[in-house]
PDB file of N, CA and C in Angstrom:
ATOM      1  N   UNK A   1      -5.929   1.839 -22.773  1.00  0.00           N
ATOM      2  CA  UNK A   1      -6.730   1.442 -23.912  1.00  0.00           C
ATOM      3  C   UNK A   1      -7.734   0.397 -23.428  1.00  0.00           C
ATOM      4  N   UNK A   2      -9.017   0.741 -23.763  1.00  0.00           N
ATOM      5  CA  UNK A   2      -9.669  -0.552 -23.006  1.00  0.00           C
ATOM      6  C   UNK A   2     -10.434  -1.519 -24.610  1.00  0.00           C
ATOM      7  N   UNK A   3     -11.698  -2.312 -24.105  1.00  0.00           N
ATOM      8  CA  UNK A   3     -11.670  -3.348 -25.736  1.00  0.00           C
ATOM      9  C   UNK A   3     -12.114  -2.941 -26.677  1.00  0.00           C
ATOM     10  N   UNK A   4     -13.208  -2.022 -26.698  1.00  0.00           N
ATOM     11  CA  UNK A   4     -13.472  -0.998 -28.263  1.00  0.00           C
ATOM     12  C   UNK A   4     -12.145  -0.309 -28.516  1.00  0.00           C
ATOM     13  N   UNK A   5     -11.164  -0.114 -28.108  1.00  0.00           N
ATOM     14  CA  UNK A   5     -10.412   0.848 -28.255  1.00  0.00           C
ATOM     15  C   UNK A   5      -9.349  -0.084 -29.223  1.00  0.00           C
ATOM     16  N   UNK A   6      -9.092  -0.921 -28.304  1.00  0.00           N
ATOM     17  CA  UNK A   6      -8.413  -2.035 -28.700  1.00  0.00           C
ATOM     18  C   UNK A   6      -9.009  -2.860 -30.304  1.00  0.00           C
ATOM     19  N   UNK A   7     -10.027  -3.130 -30.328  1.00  0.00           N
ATOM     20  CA  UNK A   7     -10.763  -3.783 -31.364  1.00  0.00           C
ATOM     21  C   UNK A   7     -10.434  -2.415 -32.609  1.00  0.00           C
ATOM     22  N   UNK A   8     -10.488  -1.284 -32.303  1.00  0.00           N
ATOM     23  CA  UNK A   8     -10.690   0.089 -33.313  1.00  0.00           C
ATOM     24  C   UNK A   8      -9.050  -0.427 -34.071  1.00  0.00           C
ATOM     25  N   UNK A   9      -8.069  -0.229 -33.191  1.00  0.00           N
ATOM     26  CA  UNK A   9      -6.546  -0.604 -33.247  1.00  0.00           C
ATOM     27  C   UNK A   9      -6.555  -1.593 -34.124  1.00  0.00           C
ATOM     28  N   UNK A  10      -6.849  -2.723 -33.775  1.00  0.00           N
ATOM     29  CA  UNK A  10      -6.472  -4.078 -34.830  1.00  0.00           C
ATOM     30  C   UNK A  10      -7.108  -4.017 -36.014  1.00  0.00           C
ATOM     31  N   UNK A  11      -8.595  -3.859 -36.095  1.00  0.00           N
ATOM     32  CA  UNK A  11      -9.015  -3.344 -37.160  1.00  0.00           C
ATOM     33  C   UNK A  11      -8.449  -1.997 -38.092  1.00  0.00           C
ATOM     34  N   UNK A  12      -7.577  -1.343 -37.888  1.00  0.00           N
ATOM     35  CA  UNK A  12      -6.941  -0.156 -38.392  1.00  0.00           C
ATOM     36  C   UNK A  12      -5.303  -0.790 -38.736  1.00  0.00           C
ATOM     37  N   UNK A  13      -5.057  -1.358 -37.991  1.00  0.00           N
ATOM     38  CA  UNK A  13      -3.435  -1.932 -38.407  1.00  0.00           C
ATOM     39  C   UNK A  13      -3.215  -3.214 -39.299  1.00  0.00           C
ATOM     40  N   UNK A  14      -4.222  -3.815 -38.877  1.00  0.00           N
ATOM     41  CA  UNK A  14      -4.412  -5.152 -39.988  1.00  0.00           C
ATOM     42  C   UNK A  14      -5.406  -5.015 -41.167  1.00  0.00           C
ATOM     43  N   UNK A  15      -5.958  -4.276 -41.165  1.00  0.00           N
ATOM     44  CA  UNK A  15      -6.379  -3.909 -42.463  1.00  0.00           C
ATOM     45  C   UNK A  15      -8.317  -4.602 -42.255  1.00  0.00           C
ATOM     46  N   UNK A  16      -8.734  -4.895 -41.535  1.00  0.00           N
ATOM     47  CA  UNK A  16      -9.842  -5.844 -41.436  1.00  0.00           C
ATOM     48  C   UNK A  16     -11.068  -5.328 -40.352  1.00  0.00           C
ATOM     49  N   UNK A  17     -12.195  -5.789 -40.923  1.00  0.00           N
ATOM     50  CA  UNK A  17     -13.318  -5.547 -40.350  1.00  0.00           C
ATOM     51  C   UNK A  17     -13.270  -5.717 -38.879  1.00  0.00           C
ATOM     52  N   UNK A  18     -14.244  -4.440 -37.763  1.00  0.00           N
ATOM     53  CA  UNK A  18     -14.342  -4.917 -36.238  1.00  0.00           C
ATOM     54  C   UNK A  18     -14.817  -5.634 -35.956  1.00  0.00           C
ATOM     55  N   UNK A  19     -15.722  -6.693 -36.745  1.00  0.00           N
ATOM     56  CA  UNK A  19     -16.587  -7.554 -36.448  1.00  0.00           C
ATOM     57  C   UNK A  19     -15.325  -8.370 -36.398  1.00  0.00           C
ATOM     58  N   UNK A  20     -14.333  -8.772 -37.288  1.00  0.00           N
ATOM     59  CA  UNK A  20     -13.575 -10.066 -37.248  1.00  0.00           C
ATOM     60  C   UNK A  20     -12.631  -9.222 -36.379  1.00  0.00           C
ATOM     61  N   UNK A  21     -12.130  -8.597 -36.181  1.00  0.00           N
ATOM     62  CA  UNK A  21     -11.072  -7.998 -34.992  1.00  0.00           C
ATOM     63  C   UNK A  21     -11.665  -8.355 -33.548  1.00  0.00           C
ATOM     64  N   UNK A  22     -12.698  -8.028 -33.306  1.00  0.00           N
ATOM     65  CA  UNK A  22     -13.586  -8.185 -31.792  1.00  0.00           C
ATOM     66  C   UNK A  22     -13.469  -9.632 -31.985  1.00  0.00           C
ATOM     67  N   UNK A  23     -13.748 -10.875 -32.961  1.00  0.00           N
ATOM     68  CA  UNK A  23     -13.987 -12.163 -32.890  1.00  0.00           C
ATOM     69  C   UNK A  23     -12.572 -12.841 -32.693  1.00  0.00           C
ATOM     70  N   UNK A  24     -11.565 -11.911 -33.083  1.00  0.00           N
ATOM     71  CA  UNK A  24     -10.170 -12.220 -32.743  1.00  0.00           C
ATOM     72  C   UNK A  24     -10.042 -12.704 -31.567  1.00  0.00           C
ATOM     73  N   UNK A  25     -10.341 -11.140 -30.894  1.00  0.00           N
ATOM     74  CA  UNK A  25     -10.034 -10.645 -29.506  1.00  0.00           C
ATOM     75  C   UNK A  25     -10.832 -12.141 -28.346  1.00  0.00           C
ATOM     76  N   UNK A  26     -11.914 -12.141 -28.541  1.00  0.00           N
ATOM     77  CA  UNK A  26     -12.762 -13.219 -28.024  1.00  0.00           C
ATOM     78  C   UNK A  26     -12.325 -14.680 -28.388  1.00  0.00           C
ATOM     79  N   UNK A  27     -11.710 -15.298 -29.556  1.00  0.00           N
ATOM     80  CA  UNK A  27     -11.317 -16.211 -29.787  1.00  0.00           C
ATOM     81  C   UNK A  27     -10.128 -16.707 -28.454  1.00  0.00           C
ATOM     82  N   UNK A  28      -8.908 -15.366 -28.519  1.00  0.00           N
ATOM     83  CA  UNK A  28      -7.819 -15.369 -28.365  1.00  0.00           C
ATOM     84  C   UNK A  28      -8.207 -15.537 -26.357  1.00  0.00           C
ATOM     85  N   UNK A  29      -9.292 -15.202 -25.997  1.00  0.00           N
ATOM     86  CA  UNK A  29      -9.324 -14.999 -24.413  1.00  0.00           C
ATOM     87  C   UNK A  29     -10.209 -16.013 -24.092  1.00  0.00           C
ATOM     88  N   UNK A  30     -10.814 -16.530 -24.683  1.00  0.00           N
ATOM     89  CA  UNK A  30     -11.584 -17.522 -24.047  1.00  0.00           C
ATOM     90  C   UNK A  30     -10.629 -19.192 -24.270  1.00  0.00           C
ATOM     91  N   UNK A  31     -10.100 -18.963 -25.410  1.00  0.00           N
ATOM     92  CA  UNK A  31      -8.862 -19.671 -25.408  1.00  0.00           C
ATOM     93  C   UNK A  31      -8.317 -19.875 -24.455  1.00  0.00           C
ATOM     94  N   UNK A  32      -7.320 -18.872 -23.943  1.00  0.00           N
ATOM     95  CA  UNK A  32      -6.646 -18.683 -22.905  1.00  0.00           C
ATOM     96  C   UNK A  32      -7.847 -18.828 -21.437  1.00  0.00           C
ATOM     97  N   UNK A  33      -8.559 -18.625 -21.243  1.00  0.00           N
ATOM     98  CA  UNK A  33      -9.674 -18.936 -20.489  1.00  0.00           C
ATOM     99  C   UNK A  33      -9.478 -20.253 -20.449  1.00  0.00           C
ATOM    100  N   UNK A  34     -10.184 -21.399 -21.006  1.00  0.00           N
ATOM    101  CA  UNK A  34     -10.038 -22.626 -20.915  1.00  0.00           C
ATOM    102  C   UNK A  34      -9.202 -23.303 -20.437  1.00  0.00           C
ATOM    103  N   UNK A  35      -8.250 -23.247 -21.349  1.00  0.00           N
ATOM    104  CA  UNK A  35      -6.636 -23.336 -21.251  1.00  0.00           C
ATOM    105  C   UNK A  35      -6.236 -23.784 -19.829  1.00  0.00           C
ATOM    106  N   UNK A  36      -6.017 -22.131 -19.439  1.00  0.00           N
ATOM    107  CA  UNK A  36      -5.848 -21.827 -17.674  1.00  0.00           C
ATOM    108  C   UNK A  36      -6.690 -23.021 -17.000  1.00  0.00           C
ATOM    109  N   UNK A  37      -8.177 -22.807 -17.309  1.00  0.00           N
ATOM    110  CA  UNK A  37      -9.199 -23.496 -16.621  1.00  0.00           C
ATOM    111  C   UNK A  37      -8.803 -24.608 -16.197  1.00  0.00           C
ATOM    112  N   UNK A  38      -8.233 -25.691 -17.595  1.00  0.00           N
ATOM    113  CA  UNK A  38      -7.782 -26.629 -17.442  1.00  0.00           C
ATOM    114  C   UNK A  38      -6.129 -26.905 -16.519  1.00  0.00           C
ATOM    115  N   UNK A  39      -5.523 -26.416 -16.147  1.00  0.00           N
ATOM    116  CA  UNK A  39      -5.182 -26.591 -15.342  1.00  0.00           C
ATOM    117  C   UNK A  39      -3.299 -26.291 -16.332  1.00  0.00           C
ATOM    118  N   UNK A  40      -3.621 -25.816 -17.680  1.00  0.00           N
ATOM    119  CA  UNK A  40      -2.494 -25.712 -18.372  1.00  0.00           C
ATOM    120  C   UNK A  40      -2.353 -24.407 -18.452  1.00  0.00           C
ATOM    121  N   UNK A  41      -0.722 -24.393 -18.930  1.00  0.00           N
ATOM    122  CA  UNK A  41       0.185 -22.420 -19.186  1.00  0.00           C
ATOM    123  C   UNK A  41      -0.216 -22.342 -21.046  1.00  0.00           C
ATOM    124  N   UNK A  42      -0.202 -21.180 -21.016  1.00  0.00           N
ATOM    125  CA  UNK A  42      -0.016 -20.591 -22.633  1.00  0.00           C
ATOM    126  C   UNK A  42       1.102 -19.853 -22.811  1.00  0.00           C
ATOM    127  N   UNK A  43       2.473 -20.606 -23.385  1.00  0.00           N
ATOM    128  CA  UNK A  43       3.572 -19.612 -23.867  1.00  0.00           C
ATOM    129  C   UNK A  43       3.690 -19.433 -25.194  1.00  0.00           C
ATOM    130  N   UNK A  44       3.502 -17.765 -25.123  1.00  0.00           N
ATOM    131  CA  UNK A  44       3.985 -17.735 -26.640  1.00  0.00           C
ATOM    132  C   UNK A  44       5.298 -16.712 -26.613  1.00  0.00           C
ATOM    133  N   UNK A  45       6.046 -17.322 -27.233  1.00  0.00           N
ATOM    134  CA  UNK A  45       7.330 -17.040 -26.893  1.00  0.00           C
ATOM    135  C   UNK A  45       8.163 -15.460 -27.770  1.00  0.00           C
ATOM    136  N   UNK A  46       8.592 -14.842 -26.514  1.00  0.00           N
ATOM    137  CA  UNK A  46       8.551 -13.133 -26.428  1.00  0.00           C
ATOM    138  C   UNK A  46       7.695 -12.525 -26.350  1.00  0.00           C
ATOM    139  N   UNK A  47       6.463 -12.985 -26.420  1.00  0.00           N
ATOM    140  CA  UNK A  47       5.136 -11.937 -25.685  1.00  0.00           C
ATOM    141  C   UNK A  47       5.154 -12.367 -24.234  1.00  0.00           C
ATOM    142  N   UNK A  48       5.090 -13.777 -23.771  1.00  0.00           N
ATOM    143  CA  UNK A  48       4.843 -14.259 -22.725  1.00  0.00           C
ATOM    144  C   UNK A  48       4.414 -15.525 -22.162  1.00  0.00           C
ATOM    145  N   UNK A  49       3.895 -15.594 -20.952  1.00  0.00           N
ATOM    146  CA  UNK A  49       3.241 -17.111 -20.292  1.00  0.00           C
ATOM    147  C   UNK A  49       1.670 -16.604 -19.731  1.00  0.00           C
ATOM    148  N   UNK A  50       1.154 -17.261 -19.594  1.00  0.00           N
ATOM    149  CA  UNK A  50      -0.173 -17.487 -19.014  1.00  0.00           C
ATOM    150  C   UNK A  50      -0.075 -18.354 -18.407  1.00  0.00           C
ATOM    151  N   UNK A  51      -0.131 -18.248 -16.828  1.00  0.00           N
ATOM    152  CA  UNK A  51      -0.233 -19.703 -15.906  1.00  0.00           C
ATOM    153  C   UNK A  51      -1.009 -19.410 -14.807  1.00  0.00           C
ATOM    154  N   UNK A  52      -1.412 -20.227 -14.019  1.00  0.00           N
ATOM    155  CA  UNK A  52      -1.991 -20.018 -12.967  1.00  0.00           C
ATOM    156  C   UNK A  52      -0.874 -20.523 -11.606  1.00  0.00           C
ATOM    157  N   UNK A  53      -1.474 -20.105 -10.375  1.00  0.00           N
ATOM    158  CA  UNK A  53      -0.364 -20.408  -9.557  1.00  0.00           C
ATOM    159  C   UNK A  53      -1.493 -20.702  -7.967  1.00  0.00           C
ATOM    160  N   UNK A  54      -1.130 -21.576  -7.045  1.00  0.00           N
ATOM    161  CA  UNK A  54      -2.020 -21.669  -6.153  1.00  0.00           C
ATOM    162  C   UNK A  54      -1.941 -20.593  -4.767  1.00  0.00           C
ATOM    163  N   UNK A  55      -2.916 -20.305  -4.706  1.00  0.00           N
ATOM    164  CA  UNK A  55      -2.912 -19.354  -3.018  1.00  0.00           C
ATOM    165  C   UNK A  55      -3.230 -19.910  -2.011  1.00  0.00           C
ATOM    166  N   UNK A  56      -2.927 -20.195  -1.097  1.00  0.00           N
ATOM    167  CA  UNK A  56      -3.060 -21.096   0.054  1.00  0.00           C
ATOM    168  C   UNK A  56      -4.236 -20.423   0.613  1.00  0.00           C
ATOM    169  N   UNK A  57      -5.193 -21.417   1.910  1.00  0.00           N
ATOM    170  CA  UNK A  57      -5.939 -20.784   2.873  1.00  0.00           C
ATOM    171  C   UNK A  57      -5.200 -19.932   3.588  1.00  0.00           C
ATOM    172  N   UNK A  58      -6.490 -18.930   3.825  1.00  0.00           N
ATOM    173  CA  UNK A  58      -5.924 -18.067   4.669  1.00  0.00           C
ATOM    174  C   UNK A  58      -6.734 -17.565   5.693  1.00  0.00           C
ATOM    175  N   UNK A  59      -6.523 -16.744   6.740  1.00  0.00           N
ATOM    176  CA  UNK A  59      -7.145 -16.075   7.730  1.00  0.00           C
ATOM    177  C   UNK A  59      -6.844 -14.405   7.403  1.00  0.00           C
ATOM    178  N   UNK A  60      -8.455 -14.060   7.287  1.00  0.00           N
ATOM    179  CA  UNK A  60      -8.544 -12.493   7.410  1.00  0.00           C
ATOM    180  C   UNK A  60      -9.542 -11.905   8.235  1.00  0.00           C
ATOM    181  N   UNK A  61      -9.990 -10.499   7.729  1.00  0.00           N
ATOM    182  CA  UNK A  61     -10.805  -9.727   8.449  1.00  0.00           C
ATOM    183  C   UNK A  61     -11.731  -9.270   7.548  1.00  0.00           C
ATOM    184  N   UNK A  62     -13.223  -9.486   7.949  1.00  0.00           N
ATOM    185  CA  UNK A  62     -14.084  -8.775   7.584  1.00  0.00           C
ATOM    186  C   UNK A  62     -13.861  -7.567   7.886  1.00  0.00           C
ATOM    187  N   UNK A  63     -13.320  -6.730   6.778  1.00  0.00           N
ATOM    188  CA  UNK A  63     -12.922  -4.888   7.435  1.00  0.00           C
ATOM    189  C   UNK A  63     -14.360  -3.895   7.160  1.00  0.00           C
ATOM    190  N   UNK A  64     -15.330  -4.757   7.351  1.00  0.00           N
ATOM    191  CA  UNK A  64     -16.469  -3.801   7.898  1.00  0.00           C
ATOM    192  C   UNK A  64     -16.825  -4.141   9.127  1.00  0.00           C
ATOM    193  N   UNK A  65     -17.131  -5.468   9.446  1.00  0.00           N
ATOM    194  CA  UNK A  65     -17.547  -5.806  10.951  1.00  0.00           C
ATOM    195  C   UNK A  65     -16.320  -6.222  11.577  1.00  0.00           C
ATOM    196  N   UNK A  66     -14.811  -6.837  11.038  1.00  0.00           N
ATOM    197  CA  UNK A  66     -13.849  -6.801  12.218  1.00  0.00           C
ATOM    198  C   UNK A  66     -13.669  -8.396  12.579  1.00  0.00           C
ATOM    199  N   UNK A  67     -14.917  -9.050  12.155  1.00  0.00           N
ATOM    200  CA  UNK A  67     -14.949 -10.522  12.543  1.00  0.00           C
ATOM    201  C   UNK A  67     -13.987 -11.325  11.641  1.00  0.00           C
ATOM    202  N   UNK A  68     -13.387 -12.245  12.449  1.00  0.00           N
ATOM    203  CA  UNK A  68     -12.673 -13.369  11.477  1.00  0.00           C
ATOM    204  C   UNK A  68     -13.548 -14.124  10.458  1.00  0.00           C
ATOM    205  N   UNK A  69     -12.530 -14.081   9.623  1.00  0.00           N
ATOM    206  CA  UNK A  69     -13.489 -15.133   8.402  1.00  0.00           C
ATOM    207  C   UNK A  69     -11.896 -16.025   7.795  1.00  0.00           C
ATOM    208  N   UNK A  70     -12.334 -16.961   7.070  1.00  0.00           N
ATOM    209  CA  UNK A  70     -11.623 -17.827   6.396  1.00  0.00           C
ATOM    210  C   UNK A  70     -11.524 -17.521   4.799  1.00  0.00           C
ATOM    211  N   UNK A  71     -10.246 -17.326   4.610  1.00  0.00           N
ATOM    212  CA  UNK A  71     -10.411 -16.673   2.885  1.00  0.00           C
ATOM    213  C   UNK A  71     -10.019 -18.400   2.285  1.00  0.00           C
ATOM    214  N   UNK A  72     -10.660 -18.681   1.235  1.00  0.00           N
ATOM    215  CA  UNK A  72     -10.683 -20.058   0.700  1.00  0.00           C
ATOM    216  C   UNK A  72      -9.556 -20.154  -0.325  1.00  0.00           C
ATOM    217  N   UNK A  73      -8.594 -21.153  -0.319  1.00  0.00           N
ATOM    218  CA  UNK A  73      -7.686 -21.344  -1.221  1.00  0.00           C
ATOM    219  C   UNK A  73      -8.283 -21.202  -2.715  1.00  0.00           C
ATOM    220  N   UNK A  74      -7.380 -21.036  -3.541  1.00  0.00           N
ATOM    221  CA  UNK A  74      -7.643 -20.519  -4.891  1.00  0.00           C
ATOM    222  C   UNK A  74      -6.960 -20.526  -5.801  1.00  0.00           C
ATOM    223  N   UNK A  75      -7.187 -20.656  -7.098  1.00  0.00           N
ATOM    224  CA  UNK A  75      -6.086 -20.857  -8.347  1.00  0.00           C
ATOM    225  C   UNK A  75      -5.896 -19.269  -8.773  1.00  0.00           C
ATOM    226  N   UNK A  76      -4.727 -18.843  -9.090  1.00  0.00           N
ATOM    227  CA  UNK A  76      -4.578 -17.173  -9.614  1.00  0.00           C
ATOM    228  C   UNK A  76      -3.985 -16.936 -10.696  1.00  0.00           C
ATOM    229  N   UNK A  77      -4.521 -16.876 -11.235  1.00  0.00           N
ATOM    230  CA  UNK A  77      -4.111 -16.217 -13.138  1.00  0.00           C
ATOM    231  C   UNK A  77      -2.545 -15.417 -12.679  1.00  0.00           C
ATOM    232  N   UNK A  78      -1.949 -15.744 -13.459  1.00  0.00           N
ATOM    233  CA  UNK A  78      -0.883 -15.203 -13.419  1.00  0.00           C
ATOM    234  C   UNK A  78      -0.364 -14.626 -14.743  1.00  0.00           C
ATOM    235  N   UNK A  79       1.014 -13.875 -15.332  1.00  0.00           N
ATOM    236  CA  UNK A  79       1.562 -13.460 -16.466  1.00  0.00           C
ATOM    237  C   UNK A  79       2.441 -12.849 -16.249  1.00  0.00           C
ATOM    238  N   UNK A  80       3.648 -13.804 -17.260  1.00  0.00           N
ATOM    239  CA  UNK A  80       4.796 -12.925 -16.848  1.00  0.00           C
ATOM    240  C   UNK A  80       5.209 -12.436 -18.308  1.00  0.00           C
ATOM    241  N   UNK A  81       5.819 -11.722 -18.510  1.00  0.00           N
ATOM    242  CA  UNK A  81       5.808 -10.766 -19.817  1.00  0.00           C
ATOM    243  C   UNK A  81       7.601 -11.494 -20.542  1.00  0.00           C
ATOM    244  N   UNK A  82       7.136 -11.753 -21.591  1.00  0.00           N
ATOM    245  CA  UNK A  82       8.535 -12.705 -22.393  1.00  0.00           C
ATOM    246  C   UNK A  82       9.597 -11.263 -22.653  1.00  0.00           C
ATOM    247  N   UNK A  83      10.626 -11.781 -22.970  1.00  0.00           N
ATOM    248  CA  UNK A  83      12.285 -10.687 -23.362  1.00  0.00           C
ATOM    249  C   UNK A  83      11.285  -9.501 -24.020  1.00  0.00           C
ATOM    250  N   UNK A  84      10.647  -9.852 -25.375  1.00  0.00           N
ATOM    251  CA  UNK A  84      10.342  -9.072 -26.427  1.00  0.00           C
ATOM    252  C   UNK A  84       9.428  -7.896 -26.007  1.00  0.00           C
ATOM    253  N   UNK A  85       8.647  -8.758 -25.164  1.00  0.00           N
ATOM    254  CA  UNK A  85       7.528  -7.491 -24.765  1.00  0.00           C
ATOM    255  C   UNK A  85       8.535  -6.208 -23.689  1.00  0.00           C
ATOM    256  N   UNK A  86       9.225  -6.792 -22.959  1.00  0.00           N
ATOM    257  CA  UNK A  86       9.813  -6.213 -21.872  1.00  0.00           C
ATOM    258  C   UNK A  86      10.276  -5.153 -22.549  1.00  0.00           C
ATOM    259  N   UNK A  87      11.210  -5.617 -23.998  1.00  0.00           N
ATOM    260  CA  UNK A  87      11.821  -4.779 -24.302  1.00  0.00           C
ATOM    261  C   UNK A  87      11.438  -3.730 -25.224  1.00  0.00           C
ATOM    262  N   UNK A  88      10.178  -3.998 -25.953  1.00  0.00           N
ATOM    263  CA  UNK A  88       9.230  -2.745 -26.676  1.00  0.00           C
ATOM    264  C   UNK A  88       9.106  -2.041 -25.647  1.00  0.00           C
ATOM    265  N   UNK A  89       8.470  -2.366 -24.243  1.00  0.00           N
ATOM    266  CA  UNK A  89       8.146  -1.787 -23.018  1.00  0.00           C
ATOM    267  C   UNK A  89       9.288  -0.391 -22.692  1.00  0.00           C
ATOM    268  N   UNK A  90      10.628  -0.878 -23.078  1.00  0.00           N
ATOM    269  CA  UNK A  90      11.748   0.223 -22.671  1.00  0.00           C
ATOM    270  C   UNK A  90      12.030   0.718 -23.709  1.00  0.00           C
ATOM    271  N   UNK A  91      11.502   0.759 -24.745  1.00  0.00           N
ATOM    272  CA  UNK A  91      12.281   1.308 -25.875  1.00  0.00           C
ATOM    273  C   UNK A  91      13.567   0.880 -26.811  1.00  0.00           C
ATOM    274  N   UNK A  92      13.154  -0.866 -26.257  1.00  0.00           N
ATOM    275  CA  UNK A  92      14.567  -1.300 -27.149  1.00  0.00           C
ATOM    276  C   UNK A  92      13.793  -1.999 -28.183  1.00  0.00           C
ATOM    277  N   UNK A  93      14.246  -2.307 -29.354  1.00  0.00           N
ATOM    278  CA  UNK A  93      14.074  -3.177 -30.666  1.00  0.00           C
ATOM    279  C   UNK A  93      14.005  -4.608 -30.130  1.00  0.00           C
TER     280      UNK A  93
END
């Protein structure tokens, strides 16, 4: 499902215009955008966490020319999925 698809969905299950469904959707990620940015997790509890986690420097390969390069440490969005979601996921209640 990608975000028109998604926006069609909420607007059809909640009863409400795509204009305020899409403003949902955008509220709810730039939120979480910031959030992260700032250096904080978002749990909402049985859907999940939003955190970031650090990647160390590293050494790789330019795999077109072969030459060493330096990959630069980095913050990485992370998500781990709470009980509830897991368990819609398998078919349990």
């Amino acid at each position: 499902m990608n975000k028109s698809e998604l926006i069609d969905h909420i607007a059809k299950e909640h009863d409400c215009s795509k204009v305020d469904a899409e403003k949902t959707i955008k509220m709810f990620t730039q939120s979480v955008t910031t959030i992260l940015g700032g250096g904080q997790e978002v749990t909402l509890v049985g859907f999940g966490t939003f955190s970031t986690s650090k990647v160390e420097e590293r050494a790789g390969r330019n795999p077109k020319t072969g030459a060493a390069i330096t990959i630069p440490a980095r913050m990485q969005p992370k998500f781990s999925a709470g009980k509830s979601l897991k368990d819609a996921c398998n078919g349990k209640k």
